[in-house]
Protein backbone atom coordinates (compact mmCIF):
# COMPACT_ATOMS: atom_id res chain seq x y z
CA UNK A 1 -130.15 1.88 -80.24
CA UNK A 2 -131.87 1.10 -76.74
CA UNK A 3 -130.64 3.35 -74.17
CA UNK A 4 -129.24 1.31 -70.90
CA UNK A 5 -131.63 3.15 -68.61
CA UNK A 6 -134.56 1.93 -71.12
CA UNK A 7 -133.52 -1.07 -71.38
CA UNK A 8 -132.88 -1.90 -67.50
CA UNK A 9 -136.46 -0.29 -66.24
CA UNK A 10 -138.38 -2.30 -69.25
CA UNK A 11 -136.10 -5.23 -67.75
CA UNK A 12 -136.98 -4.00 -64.09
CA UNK A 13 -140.65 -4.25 -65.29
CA UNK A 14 -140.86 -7.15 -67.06
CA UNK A 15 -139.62 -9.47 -63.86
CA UNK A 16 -141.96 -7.33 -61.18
CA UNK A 17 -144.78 -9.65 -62.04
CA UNK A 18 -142.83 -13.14 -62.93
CA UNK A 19 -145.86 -15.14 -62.95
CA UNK A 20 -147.68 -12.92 -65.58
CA UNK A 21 -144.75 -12.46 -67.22
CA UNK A 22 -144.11 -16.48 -67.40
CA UNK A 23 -147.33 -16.92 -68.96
CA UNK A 24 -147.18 -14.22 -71.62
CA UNK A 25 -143.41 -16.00 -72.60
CA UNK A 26 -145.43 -19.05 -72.75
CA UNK A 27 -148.23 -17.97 -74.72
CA UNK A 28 -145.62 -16.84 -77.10
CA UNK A 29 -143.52 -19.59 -76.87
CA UNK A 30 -146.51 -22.12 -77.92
CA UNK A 31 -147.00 -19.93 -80.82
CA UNK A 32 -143.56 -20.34 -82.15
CA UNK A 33 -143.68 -23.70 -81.82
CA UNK A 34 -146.93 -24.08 -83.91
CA UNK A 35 -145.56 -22.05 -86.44
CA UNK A 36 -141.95 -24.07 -86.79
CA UNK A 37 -143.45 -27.31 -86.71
CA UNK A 38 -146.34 -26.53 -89.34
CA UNK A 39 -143.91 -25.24 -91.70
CA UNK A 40 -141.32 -27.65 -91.20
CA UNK A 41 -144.73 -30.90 -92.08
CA UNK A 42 -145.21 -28.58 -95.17
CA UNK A 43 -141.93 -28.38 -96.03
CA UNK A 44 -141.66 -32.28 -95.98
CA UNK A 45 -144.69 -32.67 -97.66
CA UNK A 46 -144.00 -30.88 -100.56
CA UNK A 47 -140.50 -31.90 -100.53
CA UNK A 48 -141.83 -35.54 -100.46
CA UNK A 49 -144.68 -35.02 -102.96
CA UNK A 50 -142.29 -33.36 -105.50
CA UNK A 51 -139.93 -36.33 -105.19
CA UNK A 52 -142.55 -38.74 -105.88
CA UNK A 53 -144.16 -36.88 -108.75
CA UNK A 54 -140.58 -37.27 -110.04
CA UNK A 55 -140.01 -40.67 -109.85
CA UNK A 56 -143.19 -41.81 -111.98
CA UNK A 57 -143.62 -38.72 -113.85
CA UNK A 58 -140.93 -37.60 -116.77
CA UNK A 59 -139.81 -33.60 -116.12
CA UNK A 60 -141.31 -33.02 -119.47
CA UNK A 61 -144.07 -34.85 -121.51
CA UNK A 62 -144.54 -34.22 -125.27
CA UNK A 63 -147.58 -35.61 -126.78
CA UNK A 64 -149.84 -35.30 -130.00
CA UNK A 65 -152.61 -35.10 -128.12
CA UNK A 66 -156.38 -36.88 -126.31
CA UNK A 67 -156.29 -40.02 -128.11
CA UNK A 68 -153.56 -39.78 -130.78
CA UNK A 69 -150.39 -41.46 -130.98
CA UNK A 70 -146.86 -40.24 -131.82
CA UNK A 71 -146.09 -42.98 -134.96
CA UNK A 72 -142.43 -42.19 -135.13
CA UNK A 73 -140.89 -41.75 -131.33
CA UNK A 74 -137.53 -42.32 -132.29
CA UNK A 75 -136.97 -39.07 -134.79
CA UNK A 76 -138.67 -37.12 -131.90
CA UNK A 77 -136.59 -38.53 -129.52
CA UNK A 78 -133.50 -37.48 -131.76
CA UNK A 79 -135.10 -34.38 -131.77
CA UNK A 80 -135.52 -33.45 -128.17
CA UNK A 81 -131.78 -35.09 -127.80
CA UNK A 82 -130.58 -31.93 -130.03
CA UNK A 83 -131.64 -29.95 -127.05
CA UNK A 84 -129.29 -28.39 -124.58
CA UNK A 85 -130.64 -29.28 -121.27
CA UNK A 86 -131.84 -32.69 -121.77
CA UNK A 87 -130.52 -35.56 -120.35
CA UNK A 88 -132.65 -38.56 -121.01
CA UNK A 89 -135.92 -39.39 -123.26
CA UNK A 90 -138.30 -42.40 -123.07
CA UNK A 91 -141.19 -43.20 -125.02
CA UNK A 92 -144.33 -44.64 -123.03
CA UNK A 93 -147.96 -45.96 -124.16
CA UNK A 94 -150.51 -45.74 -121.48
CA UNK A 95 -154.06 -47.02 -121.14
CA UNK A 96 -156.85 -47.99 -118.17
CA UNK A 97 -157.36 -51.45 -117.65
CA UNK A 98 -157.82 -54.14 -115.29
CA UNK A 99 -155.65 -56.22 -113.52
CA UNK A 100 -157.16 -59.42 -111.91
CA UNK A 101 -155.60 -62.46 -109.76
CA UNK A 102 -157.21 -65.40 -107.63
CA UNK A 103 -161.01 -64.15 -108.27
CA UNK A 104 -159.55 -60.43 -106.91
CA UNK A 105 -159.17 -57.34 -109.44
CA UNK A 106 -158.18 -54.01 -109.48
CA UNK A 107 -158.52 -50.91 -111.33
CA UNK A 108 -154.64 -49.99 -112.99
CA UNK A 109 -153.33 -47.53 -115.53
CA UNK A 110 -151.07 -49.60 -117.51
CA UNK A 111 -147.84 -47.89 -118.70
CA UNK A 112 -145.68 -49.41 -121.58
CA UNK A 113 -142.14 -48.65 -121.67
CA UNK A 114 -138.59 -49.26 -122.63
CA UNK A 115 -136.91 -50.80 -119.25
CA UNK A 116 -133.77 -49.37 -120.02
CA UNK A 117 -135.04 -45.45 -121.16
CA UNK A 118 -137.64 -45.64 -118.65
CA UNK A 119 -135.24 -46.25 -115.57
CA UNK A 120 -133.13 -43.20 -117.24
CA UNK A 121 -135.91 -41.00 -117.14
CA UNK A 122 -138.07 -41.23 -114.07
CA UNK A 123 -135.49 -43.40 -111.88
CA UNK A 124 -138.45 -46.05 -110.81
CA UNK A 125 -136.41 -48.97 -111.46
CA UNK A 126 -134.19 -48.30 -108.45
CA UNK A 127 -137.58 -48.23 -106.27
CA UNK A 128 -137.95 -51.94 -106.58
CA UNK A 129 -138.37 -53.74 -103.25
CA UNK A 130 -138.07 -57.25 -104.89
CA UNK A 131 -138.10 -58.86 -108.56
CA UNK A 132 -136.43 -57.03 -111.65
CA UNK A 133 -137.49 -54.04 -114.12
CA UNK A 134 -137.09 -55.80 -117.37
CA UNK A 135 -138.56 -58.55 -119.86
CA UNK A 136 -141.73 -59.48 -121.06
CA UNK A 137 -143.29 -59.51 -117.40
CA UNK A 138 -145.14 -57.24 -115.59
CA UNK A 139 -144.27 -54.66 -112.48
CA UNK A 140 -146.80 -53.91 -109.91
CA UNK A 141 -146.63 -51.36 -106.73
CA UNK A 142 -146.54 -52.55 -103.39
CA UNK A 143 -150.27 -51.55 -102.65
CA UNK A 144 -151.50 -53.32 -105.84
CA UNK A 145 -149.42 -56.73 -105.14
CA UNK A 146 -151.25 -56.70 -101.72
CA UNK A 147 -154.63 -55.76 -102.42
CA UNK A 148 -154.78 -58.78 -105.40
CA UNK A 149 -152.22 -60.64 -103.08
CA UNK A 150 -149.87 -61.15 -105.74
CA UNK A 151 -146.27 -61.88 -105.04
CA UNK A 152 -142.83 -62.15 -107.79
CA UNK A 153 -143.52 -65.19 -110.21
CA UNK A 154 -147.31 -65.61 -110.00
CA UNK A 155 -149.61 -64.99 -113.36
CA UNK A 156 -152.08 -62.05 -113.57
CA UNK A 157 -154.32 -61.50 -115.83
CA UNK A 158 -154.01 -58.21 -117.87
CA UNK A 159 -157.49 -56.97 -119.40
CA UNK A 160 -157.79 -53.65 -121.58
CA UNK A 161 -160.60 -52.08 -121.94
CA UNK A 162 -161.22 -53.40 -125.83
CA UNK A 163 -161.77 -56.54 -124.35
CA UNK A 164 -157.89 -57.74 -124.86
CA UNK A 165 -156.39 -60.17 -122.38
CA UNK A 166 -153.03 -61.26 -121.60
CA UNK A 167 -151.94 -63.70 -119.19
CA UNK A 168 -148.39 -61.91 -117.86
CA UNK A 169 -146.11 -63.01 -115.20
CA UNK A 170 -145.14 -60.91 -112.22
CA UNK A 171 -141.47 -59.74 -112.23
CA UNK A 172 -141.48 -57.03 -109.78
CA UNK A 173 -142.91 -55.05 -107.03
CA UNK A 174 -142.02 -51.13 -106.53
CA UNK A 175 -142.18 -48.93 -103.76
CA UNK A 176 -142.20 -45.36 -103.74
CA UNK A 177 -144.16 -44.63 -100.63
CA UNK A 178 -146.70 -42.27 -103.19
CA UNK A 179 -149.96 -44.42 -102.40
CA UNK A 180 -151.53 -43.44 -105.66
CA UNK A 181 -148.56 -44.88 -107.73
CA UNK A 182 -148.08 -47.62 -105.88
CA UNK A 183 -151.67 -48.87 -105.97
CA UNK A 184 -152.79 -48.27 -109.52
CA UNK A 185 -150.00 -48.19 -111.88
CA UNK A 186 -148.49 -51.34 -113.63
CA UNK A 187 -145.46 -51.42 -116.26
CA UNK A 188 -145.10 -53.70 -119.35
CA UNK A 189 -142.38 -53.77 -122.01
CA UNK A 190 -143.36 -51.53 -124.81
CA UNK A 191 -144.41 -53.55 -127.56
CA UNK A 192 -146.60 -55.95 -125.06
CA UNK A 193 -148.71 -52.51 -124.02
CA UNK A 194 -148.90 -51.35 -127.91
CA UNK A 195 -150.55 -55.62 -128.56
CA UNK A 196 -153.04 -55.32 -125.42
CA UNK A 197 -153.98 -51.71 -125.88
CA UNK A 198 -154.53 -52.12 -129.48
CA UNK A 199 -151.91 -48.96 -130.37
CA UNK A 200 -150.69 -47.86 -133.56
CA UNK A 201 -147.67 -45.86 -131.69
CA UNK A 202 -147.05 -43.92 -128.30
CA UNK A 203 -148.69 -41.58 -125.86
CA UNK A 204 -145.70 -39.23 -125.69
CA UNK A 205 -142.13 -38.77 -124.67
CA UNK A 206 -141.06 -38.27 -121.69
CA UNK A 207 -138.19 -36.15 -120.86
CA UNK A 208 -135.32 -35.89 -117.95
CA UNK A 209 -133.71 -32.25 -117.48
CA UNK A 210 -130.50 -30.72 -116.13
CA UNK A 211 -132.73 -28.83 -114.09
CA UNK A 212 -135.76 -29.58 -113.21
CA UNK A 213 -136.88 -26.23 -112.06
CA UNK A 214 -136.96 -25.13 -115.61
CA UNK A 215 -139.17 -26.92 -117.25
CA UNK A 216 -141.56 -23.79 -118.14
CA UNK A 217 -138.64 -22.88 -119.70
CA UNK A 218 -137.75 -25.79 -121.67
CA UNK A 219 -141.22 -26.48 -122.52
CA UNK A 220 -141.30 -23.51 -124.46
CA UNK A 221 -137.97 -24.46 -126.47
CA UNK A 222 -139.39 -27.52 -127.17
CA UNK A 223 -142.54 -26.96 -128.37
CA UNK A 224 -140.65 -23.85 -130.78
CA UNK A 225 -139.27 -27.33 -132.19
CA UNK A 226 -141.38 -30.39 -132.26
CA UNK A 227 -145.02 -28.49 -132.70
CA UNK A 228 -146.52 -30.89 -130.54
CA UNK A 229 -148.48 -30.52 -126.76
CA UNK A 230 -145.56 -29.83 -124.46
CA UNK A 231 -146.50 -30.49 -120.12
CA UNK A 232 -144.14 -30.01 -117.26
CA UNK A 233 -144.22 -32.27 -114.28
CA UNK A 234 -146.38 -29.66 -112.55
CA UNK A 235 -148.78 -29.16 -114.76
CA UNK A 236 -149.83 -32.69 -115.01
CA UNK A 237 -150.65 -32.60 -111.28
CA UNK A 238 -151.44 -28.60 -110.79
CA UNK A 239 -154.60 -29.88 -108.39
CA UNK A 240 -152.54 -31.11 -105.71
CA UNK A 241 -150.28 -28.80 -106.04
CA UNK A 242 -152.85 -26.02 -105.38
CA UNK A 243 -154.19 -27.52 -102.82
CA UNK A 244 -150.64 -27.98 -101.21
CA UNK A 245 -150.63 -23.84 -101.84
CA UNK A 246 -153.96 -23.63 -99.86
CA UNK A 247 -153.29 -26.28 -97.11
CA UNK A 248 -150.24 -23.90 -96.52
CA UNK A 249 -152.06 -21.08 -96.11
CA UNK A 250 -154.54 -22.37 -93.72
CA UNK A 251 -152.11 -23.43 -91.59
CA UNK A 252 -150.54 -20.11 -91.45
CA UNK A 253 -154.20 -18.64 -91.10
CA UNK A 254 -154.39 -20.77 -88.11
CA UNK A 255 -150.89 -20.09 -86.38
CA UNK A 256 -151.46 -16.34 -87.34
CA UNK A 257 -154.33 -15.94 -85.02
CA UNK A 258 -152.64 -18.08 -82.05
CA UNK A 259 -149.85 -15.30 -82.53
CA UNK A 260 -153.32 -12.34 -82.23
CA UNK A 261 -154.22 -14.21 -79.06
CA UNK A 262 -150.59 -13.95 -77.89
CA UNK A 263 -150.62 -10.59 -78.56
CA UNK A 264 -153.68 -9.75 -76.71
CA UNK A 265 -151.89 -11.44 -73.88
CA UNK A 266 -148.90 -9.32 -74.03
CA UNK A 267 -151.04 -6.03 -74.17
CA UNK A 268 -153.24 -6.92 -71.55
CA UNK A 269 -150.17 -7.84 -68.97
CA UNK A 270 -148.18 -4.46 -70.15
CA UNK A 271 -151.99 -2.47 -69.79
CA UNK A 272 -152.73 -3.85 -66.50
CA UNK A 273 -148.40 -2.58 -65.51
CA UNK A 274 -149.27 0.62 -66.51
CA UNK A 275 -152.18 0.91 -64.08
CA UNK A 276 -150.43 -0.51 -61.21
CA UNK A 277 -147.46 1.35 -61.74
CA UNK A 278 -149.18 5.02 -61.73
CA UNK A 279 -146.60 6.17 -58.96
CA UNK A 280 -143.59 4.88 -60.74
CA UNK A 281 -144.05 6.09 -63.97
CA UNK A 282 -144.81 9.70 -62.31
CA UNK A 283 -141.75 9.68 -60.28
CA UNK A 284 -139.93 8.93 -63.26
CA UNK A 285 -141.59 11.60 -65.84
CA UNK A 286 -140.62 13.88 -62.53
CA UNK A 287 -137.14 13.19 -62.70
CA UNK A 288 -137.11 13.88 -66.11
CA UNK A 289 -137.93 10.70 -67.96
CA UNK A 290 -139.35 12.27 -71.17
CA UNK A 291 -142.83 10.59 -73.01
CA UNK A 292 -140.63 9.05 -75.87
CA UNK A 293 -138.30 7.42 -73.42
CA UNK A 294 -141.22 6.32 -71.65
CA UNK A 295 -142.92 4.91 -74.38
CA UNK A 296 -139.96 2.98 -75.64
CA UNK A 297 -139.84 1.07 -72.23
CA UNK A 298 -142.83 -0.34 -72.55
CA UNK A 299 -142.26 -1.00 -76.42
CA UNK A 300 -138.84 -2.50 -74.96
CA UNK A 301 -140.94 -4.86 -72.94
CA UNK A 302 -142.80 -6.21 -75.98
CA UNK A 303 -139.78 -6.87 -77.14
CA UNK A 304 -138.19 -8.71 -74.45
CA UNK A 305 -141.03 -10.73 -73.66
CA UNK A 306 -141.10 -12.06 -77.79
CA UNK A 307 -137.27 -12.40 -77.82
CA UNK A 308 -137.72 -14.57 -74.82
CA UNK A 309 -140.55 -16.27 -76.15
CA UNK A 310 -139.05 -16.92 -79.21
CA UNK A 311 -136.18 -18.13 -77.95
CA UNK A 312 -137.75 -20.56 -75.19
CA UNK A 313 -140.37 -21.38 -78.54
CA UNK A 314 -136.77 -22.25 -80.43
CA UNK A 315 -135.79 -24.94 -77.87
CA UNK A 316 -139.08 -26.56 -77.65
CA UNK A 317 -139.69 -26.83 -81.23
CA UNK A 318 -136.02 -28.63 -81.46
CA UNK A 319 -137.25 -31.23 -79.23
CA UNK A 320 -140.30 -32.09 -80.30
CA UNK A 321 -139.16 -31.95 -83.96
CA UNK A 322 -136.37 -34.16 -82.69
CA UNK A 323 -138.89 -36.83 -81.20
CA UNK A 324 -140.82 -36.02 -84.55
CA UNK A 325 -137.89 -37.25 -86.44
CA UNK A 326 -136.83 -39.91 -84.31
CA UNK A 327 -139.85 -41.05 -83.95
CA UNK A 328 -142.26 -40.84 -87.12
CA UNK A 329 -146.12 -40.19 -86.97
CA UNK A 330 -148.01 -42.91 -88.55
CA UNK A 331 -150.27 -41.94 -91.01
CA UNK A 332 -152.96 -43.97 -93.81
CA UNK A 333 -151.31 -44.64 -96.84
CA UNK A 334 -154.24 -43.10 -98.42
CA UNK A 335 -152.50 -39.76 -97.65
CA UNK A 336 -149.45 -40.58 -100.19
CA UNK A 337 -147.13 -41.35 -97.07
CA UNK A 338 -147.27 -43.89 -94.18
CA UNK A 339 -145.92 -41.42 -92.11
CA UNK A 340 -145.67 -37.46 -91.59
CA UNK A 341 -142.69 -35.89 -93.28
CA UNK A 342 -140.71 -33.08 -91.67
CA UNK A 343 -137.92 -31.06 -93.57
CA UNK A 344 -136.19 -28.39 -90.99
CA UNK A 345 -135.20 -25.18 -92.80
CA UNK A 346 -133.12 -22.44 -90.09
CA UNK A 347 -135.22 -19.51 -92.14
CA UNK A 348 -138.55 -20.91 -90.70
CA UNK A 349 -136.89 -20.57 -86.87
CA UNK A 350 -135.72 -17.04 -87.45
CA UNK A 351 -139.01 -15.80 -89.52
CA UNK A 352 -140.99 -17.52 -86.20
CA UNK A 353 -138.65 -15.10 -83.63
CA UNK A 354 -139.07 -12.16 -86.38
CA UNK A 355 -142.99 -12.73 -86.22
CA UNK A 356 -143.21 -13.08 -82.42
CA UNK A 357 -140.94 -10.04 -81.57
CA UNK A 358 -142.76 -7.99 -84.45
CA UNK A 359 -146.06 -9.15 -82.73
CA UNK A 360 -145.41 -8.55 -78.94
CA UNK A 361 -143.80 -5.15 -79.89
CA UNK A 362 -146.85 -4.27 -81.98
CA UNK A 363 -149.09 -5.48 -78.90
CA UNK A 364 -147.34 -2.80 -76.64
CA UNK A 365 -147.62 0.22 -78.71
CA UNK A 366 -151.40 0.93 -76.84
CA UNK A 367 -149.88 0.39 -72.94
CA UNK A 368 -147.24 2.47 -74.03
CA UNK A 369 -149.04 5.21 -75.37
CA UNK A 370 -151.74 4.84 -71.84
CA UNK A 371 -148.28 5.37 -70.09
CA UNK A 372 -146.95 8.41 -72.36
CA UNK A 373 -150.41 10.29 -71.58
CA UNK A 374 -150.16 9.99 -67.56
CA UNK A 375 -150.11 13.20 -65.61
CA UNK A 376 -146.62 12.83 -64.00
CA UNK A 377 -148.77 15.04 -60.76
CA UNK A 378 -151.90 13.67 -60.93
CA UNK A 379 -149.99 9.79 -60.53
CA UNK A 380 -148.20 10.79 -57.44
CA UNK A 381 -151.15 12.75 -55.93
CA UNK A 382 -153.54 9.73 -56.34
CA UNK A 383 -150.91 7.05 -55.11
């Protein structure tokens, strides 16, 4: 606890020098801001990214392995149903091929798939923008149908690369705002993919869980039962996901040293107090003040200046992060979003005010102990 006379001469020295002062609370203030907003982007982004890799990618995939087929999907199926945990299971064939309109073709992964168990699984039939997900058609991403300028009910041409060709009618268009889905993948029904691809069976399995965030655990179960090559959503993307982990970091690398150079700021003001306020501080270790109380008002003023410029940081980080939201940054596509995602969480605001008091009241620790080793007589003789 703060004793009142502490607390009102740190107070009583904070506001001497309100210009300094303002600046410092600024300084800190900025830095809160940086921090809140950068965590709240990454928080979107992964948020966002995680959603997507959900929607075209099963919680778990089990597969026999690089370039063998599972010949009997439905015992597995009835296998992985046997589970506790599992909600949903669809079998899928996938292959590279080429997709090609009017004299314009694209690069596409073409997935085969059971409408019905597919929708169950990875939800991508409720991302449709226009068009159905069923038939003997095909389904193309939003990206795709405008880079070939393809639209619901015109022919494409479907080529494998075996040389197979089939001439398919467009039924749909998806849109899940992930760029790389929406520009290269294309779904089929089942046994169309197994004709063009040339397949004796399927890829794999895919699975839908209770709970997603244990599929490490699940994995394990199922593999203990079906022997087969077992991957969780996150494994089948760990490189962006690292480099989620890493873009993190840097950004809290970066905000990290704005909070050093706010710190500097706030021991530079309190150094230069100490050396203007020689007499004061002797008159007061005179009257009694002891070193301990006297270093705990200047550690006092650290504090008060990050409280305060935490707090001011607080409001302006609302408001931008209101126009933010109101308001979205455009972005490329090419990024997997059109726009910059932002996902407010209140522990990022109070591990911001945390970090700045911690840092201000770290910054004051050397003016405090310049002010602890003044000669009470040699202050007031000099002044």
């Amino acid at each position: 606890m703060v004793p009142s006379f502490v607390l009102y001469i740190a107070s009583k020295f904070t506001f001497s020098s309100w210009r300094s002062t303002l600046a410092s609370v600024l300084g800190i203030a900025a830095s809160v801001l940086l921090l809140i907003v950068i965590s709240s982007f990454a928080n979107g982004l992964d948020e966002f990214l995680v959603e997507r890799f959900l929607i075209a990618s099963p919680h778990i995939m089990v597969e026999e392995g690089e370039g063998s087929f599972i010949q009997d999907h439905k015992f597995i199926e009835a296998e992985l149903y046997s589970i506790d945990g599992i909600l949903a299971t669809s079998p899928y064939l996938t292959g590279n091929g080429l997709i090609s309109y009017n004299d314009t073709s694209s690069n596409v992964m073409i997935k085969g798939v059971d409408w019905g168990q597919e929708t169950l699984v990875t939800g991508i039939g409720s991302y449709l923008d226009e068009g159905e997900f069923q038939g003997a058609g095909v389904v193309i991403g939003s990206a795709l149908a405008r880079d070939i300028r393809a639209k619901v009910g015109d022919e494409v041409t479907l080529l494998s690369y075996s040389g197979n060709k089939l001439e398919i009618v467009v039924k749909g268009i998806f849109s899940t705002g992930y760029y790389s889905h929406d520009s290269t993948l294309v779904y089929i029904n089942l046994n169309l993919a197994q004709s063009l691809l040339e397949a004796p069976g399927v890829t794999g399995i895919g699975a839908k869980l209770k709970d997603p965030a244990k599929a490490s655990l699940m994995a394990e179960r199922i593999q203990g039962r079906v022997k087969m090559w077992v991957r969780t959503w996150y494994e089948k993307n760990p490189s962006l996901l690292i480099s989620l982990a890493l873009e993190r970091r840097v950004m809290l690398s970066i905000v990290f040293f704005t909070f050093v150079v706010a710190g500097f700021g706030v021991a530079n003001l309190l150094y230069i107090q100490v050396l203007h306020k020689k007499e004061s501080i002797g008159m007061l270790k005179a009257l009694g003040v002891s070193n301990g109380s006297l270093q705990r008002i200047f550690l006092t003023q650290g504090a008060i200046l990050g409280s305060l410029g935490g707090l001011l940081g607080w409001i302006f980080s609302f408001l931008v992060i209101s126009v933010l939201i109101r308001y979205p940054v455009r972005i490329p596509e090419i990024y997997y979003t059109g726009y910059i995602p932002i996902t407010i969480r209140a522990r990022d605001f109070f591990f911001a005010l945390v970090v700045a008091v911690v840092s201000t009241s770290l910054a004051s620790v050397i003016p405090a102990l310049k002010a602890r080793r003044l000669s009470p007589m040699e202050s007031l003789r000099r002044n």
